[in-house]
PDB file of N, CA and C in Angstrom:
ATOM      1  N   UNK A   1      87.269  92.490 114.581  1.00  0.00           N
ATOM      2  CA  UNK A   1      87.726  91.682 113.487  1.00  0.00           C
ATOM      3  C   UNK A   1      89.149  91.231 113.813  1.00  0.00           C
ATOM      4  N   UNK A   2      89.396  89.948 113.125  1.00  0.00           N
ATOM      5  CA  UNK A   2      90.777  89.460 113.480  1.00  0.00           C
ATOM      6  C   UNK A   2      91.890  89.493 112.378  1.00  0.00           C
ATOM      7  N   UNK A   3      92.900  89.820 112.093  1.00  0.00           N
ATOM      8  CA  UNK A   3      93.455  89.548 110.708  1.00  0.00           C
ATOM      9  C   UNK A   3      94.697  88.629 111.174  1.00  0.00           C
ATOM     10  N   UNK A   4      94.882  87.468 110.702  1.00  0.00           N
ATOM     11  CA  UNK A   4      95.797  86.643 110.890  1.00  0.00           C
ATOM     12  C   UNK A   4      96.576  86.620 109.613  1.00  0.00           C
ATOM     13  N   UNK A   5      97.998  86.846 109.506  1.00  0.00           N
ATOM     14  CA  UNK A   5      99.091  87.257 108.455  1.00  0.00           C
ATOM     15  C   UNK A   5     100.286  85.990 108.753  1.00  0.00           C
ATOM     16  N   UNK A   6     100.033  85.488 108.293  1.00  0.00           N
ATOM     17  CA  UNK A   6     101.614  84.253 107.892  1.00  0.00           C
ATOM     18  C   UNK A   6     102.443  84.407 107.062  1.00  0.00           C
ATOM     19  N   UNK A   7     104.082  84.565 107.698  1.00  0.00           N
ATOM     20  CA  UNK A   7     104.851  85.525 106.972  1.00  0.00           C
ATOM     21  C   UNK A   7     106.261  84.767 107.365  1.00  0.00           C
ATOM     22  N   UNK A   8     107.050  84.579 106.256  1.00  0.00           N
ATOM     23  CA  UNK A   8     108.339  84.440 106.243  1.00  0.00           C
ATOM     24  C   UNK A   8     109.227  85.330 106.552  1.00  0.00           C
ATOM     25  N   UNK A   9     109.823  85.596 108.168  1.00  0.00           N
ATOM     26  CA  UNK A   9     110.521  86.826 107.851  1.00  0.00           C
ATOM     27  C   UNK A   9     112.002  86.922 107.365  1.00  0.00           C
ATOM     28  N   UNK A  10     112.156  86.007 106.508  1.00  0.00           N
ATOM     29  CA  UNK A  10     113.899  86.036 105.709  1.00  0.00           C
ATOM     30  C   UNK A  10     113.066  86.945 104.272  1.00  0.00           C
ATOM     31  N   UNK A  11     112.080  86.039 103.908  1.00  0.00           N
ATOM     32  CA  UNK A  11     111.624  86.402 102.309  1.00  0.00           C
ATOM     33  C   UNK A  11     111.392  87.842 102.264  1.00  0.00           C
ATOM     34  N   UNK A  12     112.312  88.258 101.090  1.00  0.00           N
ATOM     35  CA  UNK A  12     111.985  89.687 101.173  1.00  0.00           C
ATOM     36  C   UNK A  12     110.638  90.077 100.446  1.00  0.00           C
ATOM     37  N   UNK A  13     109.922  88.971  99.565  1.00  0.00           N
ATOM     38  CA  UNK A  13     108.896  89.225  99.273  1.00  0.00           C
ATOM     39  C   UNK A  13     107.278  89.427 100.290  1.00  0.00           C
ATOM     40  N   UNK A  14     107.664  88.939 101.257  1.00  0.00           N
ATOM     41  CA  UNK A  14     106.658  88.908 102.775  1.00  0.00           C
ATOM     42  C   UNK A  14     107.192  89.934 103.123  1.00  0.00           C
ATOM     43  N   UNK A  15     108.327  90.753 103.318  1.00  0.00           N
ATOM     44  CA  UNK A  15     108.175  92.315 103.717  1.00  0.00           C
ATOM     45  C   UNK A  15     107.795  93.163 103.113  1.00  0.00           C
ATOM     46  N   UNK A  16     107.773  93.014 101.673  1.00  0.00           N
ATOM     47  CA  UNK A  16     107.127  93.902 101.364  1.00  0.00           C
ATOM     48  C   UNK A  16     106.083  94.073 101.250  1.00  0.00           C
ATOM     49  N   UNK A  17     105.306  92.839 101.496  1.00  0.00           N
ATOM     50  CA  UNK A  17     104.016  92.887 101.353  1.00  0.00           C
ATOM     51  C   UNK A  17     103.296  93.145 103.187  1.00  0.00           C
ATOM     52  N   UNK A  18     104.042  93.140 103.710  1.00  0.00           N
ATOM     53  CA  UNK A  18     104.104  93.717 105.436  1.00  0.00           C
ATOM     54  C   UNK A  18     103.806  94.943 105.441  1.00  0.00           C
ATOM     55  N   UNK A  19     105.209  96.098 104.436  1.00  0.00           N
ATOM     56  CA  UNK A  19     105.098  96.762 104.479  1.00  0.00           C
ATOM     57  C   UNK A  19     103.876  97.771 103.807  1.00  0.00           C
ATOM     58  N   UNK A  20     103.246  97.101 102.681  1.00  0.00           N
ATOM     59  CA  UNK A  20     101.900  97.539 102.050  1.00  0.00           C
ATOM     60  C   UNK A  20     100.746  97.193 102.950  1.00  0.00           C
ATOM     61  N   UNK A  21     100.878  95.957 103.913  1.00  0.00           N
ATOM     62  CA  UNK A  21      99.654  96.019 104.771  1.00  0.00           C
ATOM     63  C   UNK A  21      99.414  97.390 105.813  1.00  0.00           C
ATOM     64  N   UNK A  22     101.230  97.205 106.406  1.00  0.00           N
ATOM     65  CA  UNK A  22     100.569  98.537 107.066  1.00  0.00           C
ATOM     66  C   UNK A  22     100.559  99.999 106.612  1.00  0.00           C
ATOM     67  N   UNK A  23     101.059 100.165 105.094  1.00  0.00           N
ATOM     68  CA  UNK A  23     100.709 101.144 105.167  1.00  0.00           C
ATOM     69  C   UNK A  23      98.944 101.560 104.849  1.00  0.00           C
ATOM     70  N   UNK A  24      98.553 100.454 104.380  1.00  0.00           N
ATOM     71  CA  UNK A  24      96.888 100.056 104.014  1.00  0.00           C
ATOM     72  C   UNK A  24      96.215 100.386 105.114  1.00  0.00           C
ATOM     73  N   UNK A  25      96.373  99.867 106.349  1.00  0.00           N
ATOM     74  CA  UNK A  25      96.319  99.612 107.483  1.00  0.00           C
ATOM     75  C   UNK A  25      96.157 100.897 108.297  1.00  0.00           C
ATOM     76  N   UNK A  26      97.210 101.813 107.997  1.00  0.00           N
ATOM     77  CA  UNK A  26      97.104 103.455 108.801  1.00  0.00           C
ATOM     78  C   UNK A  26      96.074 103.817 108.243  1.00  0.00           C
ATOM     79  N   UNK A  27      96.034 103.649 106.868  1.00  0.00           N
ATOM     80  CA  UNK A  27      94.621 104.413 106.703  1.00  0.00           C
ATOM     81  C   UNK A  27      93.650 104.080 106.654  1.00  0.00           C
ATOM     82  N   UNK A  28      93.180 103.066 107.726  1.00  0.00           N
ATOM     83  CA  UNK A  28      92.165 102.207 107.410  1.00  0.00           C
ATOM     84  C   UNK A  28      91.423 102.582 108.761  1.00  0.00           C
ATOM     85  N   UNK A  29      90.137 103.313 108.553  1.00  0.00           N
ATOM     86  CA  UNK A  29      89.238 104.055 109.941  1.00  0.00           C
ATOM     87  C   UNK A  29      88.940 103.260 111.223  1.00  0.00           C
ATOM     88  N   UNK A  30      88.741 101.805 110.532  1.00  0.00           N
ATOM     89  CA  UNK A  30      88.211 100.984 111.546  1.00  0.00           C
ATOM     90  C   UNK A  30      89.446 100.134 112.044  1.00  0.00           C
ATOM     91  N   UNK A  31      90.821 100.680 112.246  1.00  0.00           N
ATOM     92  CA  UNK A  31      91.623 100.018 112.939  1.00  0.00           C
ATOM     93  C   UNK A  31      91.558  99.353 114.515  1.00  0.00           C
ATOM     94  N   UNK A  32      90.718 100.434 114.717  1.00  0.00           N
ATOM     95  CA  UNK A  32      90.792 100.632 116.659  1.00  0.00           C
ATOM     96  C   UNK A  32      90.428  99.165 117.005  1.00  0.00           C
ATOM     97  N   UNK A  33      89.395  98.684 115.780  1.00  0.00           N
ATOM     98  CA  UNK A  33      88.489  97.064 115.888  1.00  0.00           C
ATOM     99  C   UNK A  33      88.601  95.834 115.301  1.00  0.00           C
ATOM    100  N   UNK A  34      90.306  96.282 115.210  1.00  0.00           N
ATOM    101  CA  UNK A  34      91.153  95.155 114.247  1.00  0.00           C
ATOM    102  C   UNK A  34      91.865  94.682 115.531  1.00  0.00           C
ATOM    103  N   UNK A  35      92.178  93.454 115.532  1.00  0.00           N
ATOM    104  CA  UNK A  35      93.221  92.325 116.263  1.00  0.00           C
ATOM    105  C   UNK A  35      94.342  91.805 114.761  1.00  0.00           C
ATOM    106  N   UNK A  36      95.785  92.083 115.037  1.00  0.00           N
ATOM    107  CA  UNK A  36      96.150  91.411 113.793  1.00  0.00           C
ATOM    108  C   UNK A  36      97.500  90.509 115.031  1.00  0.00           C
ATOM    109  N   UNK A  37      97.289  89.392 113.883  1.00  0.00           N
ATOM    110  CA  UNK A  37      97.985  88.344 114.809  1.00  0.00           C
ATOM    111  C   UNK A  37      99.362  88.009 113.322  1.00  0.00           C
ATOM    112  N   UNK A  38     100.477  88.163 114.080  1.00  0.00           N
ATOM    113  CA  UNK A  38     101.405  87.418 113.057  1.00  0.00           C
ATOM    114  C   UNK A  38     102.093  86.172 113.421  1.00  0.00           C
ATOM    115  N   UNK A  39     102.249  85.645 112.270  1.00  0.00           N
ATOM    116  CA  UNK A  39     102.435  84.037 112.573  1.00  0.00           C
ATOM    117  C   UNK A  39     103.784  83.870 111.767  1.00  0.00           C
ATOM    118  N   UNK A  40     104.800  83.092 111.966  1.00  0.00           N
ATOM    119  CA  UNK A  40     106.047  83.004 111.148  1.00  0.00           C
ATOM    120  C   UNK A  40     105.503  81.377 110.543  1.00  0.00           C
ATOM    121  N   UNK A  41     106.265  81.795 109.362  1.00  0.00           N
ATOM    122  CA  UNK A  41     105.756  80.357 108.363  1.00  0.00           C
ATOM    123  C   UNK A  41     107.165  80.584 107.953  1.00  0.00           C
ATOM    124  N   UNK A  42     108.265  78.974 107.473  1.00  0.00           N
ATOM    125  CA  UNK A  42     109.282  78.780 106.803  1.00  0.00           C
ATOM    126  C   UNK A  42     108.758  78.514 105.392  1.00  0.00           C
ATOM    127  N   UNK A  43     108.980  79.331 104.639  1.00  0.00           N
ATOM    128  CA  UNK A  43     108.474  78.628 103.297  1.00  0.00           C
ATOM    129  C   UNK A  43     109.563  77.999 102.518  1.00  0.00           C
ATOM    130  N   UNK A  44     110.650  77.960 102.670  1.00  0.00           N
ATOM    131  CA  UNK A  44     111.750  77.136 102.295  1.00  0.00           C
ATOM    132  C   UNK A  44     112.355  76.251 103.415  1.00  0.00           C
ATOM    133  N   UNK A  45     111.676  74.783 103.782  1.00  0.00           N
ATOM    134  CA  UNK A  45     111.818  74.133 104.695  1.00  0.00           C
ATOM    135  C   UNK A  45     112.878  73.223 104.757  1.00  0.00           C
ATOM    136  N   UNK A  46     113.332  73.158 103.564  1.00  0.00           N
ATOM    137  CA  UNK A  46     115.029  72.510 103.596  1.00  0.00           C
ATOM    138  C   UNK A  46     116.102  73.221 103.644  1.00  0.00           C
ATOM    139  N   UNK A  47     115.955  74.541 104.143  1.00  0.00           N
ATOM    140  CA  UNK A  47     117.100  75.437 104.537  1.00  0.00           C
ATOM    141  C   UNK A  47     117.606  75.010 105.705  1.00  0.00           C
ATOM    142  N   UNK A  48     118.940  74.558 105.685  1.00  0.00           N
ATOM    143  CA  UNK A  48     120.091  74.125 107.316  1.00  0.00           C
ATOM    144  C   UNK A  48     121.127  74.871 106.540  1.00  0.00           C
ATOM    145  N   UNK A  49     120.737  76.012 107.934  1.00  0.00           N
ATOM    146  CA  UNK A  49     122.142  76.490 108.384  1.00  0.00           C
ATOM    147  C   UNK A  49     123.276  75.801 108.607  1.00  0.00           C
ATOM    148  N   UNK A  50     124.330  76.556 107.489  1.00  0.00           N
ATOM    149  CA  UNK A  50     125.816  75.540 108.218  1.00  0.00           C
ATOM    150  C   UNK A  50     126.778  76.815 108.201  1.00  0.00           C
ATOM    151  N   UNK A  51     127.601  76.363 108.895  1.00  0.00           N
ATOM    152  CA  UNK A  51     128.573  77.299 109.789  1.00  0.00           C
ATOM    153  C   UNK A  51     129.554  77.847 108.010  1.00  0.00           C
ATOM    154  N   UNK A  52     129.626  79.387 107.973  1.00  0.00           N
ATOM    155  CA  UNK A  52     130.420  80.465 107.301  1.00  0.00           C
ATOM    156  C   UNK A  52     129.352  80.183 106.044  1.00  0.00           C
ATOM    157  N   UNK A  53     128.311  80.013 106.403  1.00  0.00           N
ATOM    158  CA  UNK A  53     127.355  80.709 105.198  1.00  0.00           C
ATOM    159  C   UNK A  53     125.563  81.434 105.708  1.00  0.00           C
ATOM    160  N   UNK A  54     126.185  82.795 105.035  1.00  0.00           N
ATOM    161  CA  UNK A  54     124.517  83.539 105.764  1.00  0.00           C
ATOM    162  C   UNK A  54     123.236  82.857 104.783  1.00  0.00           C
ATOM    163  N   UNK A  55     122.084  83.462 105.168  1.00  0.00           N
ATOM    164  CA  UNK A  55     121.185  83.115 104.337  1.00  0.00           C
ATOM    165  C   UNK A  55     121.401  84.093 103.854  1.00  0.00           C
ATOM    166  N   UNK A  56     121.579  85.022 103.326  1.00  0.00           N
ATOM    167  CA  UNK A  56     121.718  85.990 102.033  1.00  0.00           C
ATOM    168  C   UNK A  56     122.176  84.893 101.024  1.00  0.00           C
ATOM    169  N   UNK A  57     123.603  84.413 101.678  1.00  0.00           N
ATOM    170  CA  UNK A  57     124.019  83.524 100.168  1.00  0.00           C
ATOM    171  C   UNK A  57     123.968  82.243  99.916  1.00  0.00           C
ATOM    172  N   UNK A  58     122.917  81.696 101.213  1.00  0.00           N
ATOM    173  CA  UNK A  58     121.996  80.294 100.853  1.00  0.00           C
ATOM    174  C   UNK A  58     121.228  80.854  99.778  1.00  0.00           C
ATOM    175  N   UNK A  59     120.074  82.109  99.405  1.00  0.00           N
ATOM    176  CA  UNK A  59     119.017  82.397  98.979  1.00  0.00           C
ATOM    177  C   UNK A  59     119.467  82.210  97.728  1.00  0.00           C
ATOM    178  N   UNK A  60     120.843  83.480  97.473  1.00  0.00           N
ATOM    179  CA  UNK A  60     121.519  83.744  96.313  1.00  0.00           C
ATOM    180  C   UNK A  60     121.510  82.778  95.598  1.00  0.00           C
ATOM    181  N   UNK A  61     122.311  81.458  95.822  1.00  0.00           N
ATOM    182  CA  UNK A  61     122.735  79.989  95.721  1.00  0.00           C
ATOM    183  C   UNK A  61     121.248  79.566  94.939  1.00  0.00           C
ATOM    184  N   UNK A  62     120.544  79.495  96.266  1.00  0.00           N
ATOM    185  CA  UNK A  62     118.979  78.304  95.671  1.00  0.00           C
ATOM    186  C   UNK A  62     118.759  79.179  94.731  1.00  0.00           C
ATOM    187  N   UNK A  63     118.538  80.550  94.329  1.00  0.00           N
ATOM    188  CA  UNK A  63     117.809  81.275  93.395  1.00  0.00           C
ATOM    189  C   UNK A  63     118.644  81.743  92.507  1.00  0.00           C
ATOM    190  N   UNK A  64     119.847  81.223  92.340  1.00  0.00           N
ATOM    191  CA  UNK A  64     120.996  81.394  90.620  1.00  0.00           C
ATOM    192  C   UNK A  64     120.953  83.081  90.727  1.00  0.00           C
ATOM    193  N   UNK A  65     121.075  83.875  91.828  1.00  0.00           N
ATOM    194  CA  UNK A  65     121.331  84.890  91.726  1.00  0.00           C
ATOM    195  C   UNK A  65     122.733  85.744  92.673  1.00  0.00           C
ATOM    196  N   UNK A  66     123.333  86.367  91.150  1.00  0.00           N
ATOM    197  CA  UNK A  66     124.805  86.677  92.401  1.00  0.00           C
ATOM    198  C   UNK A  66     124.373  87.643  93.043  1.00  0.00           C
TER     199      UNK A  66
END
């Protein structure tokens, strides 16, 4: 079996849901006959980097959160 996972890795909401796959995943018997493929997806595609700002406080910014 193949599991293909498309994942933003800035969004902290795609890690955590990373982190529930694998923990799903350890306990899952039929691992040995799993292929998992990860794929990076931008889901915020008008993000440009500009010089003395991280994406922590691009995110902060777009999402009205200090």
């Amino acid at each position: 079996m193949q599991v293909e996972i498309w994942s933003d890795v800035v969004c902290p909401f795609c890690y955590i849901g990373k982190r529930k796959f694998e923990k799903a995943f350890a306990s899952f018997d039929g691992k040995d006959t799993v292929e998992i493929i990860w794929r990076s997806f931008q889901l915020d595609a008008d993000f440009k980097p500009t010089a003395g700002t991280s994406v922590h406080e691009y995110l902060a910014n777009r999402k009205g959160v200090p």
